[in-house]
C-alpha atoms as a PDB file:
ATOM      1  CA  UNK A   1       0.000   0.000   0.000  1.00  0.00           C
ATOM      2  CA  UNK A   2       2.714   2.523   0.804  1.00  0.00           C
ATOM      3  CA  UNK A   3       4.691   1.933  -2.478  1.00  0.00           C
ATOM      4  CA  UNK A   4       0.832   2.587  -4.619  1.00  0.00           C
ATOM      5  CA  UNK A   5       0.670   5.968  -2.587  1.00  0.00           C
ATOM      6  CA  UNK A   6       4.065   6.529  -3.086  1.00  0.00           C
ATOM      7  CA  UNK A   7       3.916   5.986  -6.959  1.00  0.00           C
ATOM      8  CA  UNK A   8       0.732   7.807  -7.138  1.00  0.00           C
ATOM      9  CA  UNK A   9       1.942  10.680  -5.618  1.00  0.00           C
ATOM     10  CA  UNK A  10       4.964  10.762  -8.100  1.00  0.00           C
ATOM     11  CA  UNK A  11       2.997  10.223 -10.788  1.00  0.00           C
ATOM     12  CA  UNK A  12       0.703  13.191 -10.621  1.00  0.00           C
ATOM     13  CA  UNK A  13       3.753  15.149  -8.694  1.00  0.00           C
ATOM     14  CA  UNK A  14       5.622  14.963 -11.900  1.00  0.00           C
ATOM     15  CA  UNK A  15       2.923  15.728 -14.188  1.00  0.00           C
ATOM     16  CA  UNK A  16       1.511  19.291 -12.196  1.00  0.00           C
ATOM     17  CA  UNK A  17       5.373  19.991 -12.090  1.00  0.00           C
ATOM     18  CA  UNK A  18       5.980  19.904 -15.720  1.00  0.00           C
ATOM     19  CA  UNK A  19       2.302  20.953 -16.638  1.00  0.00           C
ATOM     20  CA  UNK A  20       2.712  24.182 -14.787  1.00  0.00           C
ATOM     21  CA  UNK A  21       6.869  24.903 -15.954  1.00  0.00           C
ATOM     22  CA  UNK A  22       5.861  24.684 -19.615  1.00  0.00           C
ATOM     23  CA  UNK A  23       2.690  27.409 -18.880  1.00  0.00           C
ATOM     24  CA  UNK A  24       5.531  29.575 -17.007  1.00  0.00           C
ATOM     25  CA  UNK A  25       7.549  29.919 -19.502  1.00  0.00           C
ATOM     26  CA  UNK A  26       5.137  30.903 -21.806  1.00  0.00           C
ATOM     27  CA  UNK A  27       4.051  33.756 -20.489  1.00  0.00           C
ATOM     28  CA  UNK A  28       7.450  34.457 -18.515  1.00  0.00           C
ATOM     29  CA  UNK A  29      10.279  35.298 -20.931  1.00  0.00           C
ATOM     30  CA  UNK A  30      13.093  37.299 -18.653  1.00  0.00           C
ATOM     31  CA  UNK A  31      16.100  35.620 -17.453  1.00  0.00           C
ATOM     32  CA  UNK A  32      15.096  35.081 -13.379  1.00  0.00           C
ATOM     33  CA  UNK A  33      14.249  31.261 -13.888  1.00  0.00           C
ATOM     34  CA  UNK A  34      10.214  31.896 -12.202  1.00  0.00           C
ATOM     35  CA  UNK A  35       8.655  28.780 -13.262  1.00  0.00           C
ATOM     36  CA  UNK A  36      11.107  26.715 -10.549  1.00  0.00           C
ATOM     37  CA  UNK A  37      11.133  29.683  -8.457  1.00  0.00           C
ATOM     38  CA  UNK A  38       7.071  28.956  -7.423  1.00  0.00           C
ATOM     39  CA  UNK A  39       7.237  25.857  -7.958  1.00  0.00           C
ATOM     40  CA  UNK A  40       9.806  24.940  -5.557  1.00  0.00           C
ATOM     41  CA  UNK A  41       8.548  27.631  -2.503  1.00  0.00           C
ATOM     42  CA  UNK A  42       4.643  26.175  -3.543  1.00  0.00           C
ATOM     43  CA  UNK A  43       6.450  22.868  -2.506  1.00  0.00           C
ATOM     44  CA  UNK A  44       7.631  23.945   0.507  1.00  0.00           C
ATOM     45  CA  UNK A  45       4.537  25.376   1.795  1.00  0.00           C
ATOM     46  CA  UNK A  46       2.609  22.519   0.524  1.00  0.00           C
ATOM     47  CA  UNK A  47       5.307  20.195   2.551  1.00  0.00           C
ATOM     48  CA  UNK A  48       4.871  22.655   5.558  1.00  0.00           C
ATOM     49  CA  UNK A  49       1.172  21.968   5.290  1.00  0.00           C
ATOM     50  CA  UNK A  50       1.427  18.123   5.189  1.00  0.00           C
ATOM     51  CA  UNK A  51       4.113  17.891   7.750  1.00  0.00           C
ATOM     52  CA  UNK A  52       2.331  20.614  10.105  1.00  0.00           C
ATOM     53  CA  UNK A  53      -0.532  18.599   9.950  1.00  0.00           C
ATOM     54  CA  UNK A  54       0.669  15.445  11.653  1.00  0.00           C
ATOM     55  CA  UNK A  55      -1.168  13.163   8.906  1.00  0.00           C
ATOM     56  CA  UNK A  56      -1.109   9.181   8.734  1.00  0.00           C
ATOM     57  CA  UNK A  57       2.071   7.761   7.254  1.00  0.00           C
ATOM     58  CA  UNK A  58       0.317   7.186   4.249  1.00  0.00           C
ATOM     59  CA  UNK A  59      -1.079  10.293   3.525  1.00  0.00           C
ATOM     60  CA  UNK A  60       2.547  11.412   4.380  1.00  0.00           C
ATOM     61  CA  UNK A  61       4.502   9.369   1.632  1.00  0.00           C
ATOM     62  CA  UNK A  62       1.392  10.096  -0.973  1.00  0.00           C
ATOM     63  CA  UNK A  63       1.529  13.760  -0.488  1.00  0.00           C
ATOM     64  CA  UNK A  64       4.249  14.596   0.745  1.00  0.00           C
ATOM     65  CA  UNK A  65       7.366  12.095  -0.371  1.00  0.00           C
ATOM     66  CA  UNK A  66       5.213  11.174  -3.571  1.00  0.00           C
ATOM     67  CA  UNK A  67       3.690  13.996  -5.118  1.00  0.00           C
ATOM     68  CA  UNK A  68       5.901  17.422  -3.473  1.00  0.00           C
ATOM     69  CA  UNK A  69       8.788  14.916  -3.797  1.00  0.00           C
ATOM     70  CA  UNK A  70       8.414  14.865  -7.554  1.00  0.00           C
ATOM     71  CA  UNK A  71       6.459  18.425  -7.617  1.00  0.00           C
ATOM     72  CA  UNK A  72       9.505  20.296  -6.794  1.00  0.00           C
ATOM     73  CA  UNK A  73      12.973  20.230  -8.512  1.00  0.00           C
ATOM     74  CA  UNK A  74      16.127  20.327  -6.723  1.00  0.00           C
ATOM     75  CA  UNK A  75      18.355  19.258  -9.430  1.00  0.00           C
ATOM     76  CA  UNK A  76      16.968  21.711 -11.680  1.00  0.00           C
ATOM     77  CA  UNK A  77      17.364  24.681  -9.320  1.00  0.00           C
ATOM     78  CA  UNK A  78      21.378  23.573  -9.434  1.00  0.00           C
ATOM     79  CA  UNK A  79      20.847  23.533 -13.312  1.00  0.00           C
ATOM     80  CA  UNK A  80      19.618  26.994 -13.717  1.00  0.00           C
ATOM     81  CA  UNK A  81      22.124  27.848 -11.295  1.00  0.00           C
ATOM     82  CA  UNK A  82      24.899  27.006 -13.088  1.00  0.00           C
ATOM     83  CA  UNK A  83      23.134  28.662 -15.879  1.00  0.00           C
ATOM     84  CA  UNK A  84      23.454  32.048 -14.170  1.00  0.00           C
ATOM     85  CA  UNK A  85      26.646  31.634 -13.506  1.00  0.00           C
ATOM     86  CA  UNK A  86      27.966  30.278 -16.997  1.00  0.00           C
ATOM     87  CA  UNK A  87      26.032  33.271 -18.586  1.00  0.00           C
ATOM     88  CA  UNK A  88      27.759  35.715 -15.928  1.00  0.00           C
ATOM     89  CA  UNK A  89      24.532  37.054 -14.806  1.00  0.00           C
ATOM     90  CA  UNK A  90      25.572  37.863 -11.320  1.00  0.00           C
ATOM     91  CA  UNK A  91      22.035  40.173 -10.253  1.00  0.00           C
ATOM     92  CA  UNK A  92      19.958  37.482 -11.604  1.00  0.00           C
ATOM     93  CA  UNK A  93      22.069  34.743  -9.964  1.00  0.00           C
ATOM     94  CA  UNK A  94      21.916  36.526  -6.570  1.00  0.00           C
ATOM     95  CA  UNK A  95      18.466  37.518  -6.251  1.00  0.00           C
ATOM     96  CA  UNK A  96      17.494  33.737  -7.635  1.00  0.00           C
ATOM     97  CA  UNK A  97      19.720  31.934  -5.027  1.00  0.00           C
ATOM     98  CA  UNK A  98      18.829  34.380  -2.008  1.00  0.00           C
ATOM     99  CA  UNK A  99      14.947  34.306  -2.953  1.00  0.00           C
ATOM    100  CA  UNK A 100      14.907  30.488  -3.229  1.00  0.00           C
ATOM    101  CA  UNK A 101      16.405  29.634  -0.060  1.00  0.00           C
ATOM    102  CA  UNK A 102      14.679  32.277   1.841  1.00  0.00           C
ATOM    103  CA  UNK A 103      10.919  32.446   0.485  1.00  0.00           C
ATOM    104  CA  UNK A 104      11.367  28.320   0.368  1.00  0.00           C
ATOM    105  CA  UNK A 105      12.478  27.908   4.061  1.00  0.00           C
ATOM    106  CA  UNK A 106       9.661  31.143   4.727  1.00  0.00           C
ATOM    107  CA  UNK A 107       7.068  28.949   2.994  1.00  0.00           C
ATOM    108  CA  UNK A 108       7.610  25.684   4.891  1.00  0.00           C
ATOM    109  CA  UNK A 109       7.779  27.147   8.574  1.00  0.00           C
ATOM    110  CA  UNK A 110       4.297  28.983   7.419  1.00  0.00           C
ATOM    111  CA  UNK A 111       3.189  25.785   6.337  1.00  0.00           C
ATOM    112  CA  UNK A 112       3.820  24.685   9.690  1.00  0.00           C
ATOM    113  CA  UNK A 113       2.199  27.086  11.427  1.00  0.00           C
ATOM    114  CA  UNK A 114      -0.874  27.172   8.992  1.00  0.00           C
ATOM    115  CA  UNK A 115      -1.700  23.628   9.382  1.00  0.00           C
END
């Protein structure tokens, strides 16, 4: 039962992800990456929200491992990263990395206190 929640989650995780970073960069053409930007502090207040709430371990791994697991993107925050800093674009490469890290850990711990 815990690896169908898990896979569920993933599934559907994956699909909002990519669903909702190809409508992004439609109608968001500047350089400040904005599509993983939401989507990774939506994650963490979603995750804030499941965690806060103290829910069953299966609602836990279907929401929260499966679906924010797969909903946010780590390894493509590193990507655009390195993007920044290939391309020399120190502003954007600042304000991405300082935003991320504090409107993600500012979105989790209201999450938290939400739930």
């Amino acid at each position: 039962m815990n690896l169908l929640a898990l896979a569920t989650g993933a599934f559907f995780g994956a699909i909002s992800r990519f669903a909702l970073s190809q409508w992004m960069k439609t109608v968001w053409k500047q350089d400040f990456p904005l599509a993983t930007f939401l989507i990774n502090v939506l994650g963490s207040f979603l995750l804030g929200l499941v965690i806060g709430s103290h829910l069953d371990s299966t609602w836990t791994l279907l929401l929260g491992t499966g679906f924010l697991g797969s909903f946010t993107t780590f390894s493509t925050f590193k990507l655009e990263t390195l993007q920044l800093v290939q391309n020399q674009n120190r502003k954007t490469l600042v304000l991405y990395l300082g935003l991320s890290y504090l409107c993600g850990i500012g979105a989790a711990f209201l999450g938290i206190i939400l739930a």
